[in-house]
C-alpha atoms as a PDB file:
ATOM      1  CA  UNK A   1      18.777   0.579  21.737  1.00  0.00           C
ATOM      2  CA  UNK A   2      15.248   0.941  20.653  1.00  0.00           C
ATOM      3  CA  UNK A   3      12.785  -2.228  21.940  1.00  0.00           C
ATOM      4  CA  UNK A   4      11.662  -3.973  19.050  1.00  0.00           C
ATOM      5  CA  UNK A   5       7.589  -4.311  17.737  1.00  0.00           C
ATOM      6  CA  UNK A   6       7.528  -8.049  18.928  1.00  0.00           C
ATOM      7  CA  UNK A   7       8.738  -6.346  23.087  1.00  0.00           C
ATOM      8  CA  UNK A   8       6.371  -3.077  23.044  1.00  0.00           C
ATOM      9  CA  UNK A   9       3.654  -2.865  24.992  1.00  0.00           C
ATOM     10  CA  UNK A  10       0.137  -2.633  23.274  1.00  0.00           C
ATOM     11  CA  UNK A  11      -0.676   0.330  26.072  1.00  0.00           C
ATOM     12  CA  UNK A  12       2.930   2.342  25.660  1.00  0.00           C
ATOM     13  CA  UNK A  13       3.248   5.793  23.360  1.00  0.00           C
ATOM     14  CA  UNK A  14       5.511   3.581  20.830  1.00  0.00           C
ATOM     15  CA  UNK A  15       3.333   1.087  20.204  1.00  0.00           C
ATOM     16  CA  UNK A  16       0.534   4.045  19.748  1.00  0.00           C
ATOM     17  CA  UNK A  17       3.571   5.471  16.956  1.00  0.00           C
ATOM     18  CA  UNK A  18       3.988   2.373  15.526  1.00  0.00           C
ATOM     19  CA  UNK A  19       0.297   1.723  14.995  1.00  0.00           C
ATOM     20  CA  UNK A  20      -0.052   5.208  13.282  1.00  0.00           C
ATOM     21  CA  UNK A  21       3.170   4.631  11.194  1.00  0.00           C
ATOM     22  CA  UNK A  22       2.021   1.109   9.876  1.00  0.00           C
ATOM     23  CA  UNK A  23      -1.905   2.544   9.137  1.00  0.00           C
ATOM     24  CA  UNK A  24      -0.052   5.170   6.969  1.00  0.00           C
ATOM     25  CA  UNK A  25       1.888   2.816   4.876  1.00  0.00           C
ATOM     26  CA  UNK A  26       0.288   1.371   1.654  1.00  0.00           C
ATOM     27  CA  UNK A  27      -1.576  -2.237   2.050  1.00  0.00           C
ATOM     28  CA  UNK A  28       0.321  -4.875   2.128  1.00  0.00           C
ATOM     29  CA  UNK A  29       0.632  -6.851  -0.935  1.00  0.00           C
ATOM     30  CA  UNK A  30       1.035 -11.135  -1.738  1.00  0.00           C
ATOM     31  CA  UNK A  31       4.568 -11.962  -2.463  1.00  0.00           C
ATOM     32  CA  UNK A  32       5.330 -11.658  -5.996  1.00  0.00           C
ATOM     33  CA  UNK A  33       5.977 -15.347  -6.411  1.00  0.00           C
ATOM     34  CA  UNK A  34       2.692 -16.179  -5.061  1.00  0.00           C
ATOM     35  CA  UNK A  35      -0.158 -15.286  -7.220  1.00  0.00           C
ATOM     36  CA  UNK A  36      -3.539 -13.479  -6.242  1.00  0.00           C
ATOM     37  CA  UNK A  37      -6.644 -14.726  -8.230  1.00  0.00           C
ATOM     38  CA  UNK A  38      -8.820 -12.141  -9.552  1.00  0.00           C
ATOM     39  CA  UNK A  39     -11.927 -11.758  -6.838  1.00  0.00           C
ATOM     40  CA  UNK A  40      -9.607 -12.757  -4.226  1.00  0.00           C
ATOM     41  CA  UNK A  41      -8.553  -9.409  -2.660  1.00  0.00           C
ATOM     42  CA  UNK A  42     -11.054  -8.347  -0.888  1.00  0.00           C
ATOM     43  CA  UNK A  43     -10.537 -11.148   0.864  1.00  0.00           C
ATOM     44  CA  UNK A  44      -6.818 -10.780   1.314  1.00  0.00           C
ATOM     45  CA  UNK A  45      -7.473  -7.671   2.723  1.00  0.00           C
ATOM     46  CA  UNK A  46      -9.353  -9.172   5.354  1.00  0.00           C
ATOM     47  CA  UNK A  47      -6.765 -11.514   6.267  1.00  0.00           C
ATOM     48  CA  UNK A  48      -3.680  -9.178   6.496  1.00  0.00           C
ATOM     49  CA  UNK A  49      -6.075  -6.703   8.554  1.00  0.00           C
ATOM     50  CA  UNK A  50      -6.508  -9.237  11.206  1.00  0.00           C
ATOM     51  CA  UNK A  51      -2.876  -9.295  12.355  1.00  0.00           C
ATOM     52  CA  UNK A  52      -0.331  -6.257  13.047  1.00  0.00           C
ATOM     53  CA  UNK A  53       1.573  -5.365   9.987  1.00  0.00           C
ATOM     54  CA  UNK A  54       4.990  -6.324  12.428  1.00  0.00           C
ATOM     55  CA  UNK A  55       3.957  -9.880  12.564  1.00  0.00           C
ATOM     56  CA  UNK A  56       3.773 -10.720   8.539  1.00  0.00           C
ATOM     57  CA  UNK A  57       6.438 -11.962   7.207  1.00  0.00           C
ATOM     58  CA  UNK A  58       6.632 -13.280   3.052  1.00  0.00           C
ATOM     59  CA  UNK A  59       5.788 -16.907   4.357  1.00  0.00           C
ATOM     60  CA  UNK A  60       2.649 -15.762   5.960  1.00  0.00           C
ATOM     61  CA  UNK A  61       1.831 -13.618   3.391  1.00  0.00           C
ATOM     62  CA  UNK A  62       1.875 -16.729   1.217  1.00  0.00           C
ATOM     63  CA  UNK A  63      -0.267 -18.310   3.489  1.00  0.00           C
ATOM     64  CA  UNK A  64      -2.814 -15.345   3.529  1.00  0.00           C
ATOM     65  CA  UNK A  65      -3.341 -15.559   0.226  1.00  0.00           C
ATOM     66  CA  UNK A  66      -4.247 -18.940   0.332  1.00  0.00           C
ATOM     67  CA  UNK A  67      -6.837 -18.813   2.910  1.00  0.00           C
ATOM     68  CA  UNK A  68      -8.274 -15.619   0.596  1.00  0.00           C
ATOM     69  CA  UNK A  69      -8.422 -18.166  -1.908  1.00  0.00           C
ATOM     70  CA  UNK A  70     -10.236 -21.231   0.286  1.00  0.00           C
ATOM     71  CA  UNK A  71     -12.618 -17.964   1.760  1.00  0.00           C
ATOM     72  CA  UNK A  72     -13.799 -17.099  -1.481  1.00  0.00           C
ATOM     73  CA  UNK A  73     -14.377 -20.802  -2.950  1.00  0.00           C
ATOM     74  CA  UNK A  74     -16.263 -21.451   0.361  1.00  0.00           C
ATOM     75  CA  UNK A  75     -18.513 -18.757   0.104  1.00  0.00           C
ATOM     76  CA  UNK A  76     -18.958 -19.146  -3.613  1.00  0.00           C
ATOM     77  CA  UNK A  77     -19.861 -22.809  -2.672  1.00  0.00           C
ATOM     78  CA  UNK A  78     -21.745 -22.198   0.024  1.00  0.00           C
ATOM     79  CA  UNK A  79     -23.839 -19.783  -1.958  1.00  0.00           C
ATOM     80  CA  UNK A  80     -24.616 -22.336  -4.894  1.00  0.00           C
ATOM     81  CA  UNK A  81     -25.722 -24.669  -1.821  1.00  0.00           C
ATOM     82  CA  UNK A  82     -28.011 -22.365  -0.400  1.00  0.00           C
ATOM     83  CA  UNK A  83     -29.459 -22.259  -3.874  1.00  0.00           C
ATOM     84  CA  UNK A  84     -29.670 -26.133  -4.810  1.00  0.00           C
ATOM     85  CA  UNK A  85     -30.464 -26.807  -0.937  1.00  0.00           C
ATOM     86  CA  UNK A  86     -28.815 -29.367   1.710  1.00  0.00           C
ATOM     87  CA  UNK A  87     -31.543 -32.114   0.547  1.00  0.00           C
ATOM     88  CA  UNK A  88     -31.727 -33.302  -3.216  1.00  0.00           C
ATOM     89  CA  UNK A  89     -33.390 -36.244  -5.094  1.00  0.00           C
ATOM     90  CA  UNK A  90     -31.296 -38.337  -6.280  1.00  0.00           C
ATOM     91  CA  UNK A  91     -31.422 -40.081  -9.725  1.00  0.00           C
ATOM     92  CA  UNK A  92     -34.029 -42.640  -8.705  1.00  0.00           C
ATOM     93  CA  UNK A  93     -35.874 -39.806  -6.702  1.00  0.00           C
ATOM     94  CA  UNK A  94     -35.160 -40.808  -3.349  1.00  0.00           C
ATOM     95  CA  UNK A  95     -33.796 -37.327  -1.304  1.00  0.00           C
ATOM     96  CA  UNK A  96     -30.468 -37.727  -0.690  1.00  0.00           C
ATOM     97  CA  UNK A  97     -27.417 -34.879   0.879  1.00  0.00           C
ATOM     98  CA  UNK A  98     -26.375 -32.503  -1.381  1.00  0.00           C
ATOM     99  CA  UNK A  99     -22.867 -33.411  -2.588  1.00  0.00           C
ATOM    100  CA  UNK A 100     -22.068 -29.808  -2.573  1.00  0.00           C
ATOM    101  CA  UNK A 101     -22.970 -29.750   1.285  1.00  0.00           C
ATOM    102  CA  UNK A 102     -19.266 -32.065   1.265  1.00  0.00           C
ATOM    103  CA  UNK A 103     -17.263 -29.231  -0.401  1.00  0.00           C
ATOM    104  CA  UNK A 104     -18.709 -26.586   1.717  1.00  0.00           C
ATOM    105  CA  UNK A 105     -17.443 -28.751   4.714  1.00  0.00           C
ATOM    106  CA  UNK A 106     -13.943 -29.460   3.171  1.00  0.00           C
ATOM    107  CA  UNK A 107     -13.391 -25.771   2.370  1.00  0.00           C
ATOM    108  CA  UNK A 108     -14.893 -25.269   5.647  1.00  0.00           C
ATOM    109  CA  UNK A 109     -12.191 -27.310   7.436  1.00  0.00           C
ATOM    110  CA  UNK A 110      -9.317 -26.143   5.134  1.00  0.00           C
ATOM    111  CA  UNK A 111     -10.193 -22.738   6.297  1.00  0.00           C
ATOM    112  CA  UNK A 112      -9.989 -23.312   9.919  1.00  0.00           C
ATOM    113  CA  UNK A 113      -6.585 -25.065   9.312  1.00  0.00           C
ATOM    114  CA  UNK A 114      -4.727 -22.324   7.475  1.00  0.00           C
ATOM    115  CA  UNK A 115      -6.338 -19.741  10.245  1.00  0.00           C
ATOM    116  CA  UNK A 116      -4.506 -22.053  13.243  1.00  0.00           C
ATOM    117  CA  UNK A 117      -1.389 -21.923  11.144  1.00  0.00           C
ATOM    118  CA  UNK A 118      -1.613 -18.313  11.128  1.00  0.00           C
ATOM    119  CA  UNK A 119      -2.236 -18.265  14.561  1.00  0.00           C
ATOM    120  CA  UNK A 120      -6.106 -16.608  14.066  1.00  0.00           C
ATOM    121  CA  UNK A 121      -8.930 -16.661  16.189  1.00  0.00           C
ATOM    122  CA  UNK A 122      -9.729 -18.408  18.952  1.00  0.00           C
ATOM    123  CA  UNK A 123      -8.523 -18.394  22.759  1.00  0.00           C
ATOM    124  CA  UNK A 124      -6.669 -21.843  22.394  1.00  0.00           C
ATOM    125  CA  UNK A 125      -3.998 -20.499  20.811  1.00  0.00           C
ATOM    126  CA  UNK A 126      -2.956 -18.606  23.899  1.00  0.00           C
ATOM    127  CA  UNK A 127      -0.364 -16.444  22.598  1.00  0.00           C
ATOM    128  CA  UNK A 128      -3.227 -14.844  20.675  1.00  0.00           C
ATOM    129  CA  UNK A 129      -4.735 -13.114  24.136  1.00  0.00           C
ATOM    130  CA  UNK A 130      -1.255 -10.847  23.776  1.00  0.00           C
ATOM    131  CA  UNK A 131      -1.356 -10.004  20.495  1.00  0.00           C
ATOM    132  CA  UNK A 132      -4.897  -9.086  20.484  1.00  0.00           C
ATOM    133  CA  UNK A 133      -4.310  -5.805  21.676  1.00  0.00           C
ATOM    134  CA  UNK A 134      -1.816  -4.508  19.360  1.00  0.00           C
ATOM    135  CA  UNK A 135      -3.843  -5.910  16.839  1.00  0.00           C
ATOM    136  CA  UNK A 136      -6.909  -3.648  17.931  1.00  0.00           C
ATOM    137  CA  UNK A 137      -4.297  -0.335  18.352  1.00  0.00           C
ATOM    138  CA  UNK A 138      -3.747  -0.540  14.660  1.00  0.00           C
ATOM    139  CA  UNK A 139      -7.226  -1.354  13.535  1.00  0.00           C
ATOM    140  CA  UNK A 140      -7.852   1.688  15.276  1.00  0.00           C
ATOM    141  CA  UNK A 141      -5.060   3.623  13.817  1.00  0.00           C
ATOM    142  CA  UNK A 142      -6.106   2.536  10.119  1.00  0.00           C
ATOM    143  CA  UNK A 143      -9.807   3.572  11.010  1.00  0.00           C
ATOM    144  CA  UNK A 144      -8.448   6.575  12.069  1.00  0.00           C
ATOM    145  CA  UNK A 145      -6.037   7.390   8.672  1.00  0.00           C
ATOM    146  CA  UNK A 146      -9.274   6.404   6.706  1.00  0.00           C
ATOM    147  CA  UNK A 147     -11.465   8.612   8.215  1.00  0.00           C
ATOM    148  CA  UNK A 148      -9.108  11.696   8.176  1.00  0.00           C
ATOM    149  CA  UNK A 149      -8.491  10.739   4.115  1.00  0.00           C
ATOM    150  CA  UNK A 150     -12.467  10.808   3.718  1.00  0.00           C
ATOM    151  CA  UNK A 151     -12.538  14.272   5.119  1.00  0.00           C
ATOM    152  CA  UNK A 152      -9.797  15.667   3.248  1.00  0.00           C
END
């Protein structure tokens, strides 16, 4: 019986083989039932990258597009902010907070949320400091396929 993804070890040969294997494979892609707004893939992208292809399953995926989704409106926010500023005057010309600067922190916060769900970032999590390096063997498989594609 072969060990499955979720027992190998991020330092033994078959988890080296199955970070080659998944680096080959095309992207993966939202479910088809969840829709991926035009200007959000890049951002998607992102996301998926940060986790071994093993540990995504459809529900995730779902997920992943949604916080592509909350990434971009953040930064599109956060860009409008940095153009109006974090101080305004209001309509009897006293300065007053930016109401944008609220959105920014909402989206902000919404981000953060749908990262703990999918178990992203941060030591707290614990079971993160495992998957960590598996994660890194096939970001350095997939720089690997990518580089041998650019000098083909």
């Amino acid at each position: 019986m072969k060990p499955s993804a979720r027992r190998l070890r991020s330092d033994s040969a078959d988890a080296a083989v199955l970070a080659m294997r998944n680096a080959q494979l095309p992207e993966l892609q939202p479910p088809d039932h969840v829709p991926l707004r035009a200007g959000d893939e890049p951002f998607f992208r992102d996301v998926v990258r940060e986790r071994a292809r093993d540990e995504w399953t459809e529900a995730t995926l779902a997920v992943a597009v949604e916080l592509a989704s909350v990434m971009r409106d953040r930064r599109d926010q956060q860009v409008l902010l940095d153009e109006e500023g974090w101080v305004m005057a209001g309509p009897s010309g006293m300065l007053r907070k930016n109401p944008r600067a609220e959105i920014v922190d909402q989206l902000s916060k919404r981000e953060m949320a749908l990262m703990r769900t999918l178990r992203m970032g941060g030591r707290s999590l614990g079971a993160t400091d495992k998957l960590e390096p598996r994660r890194n063997l096939e970001r350095a498989a997939l720089e690997l396929v990518h580089s041998e594609s650019l000098l083909a």
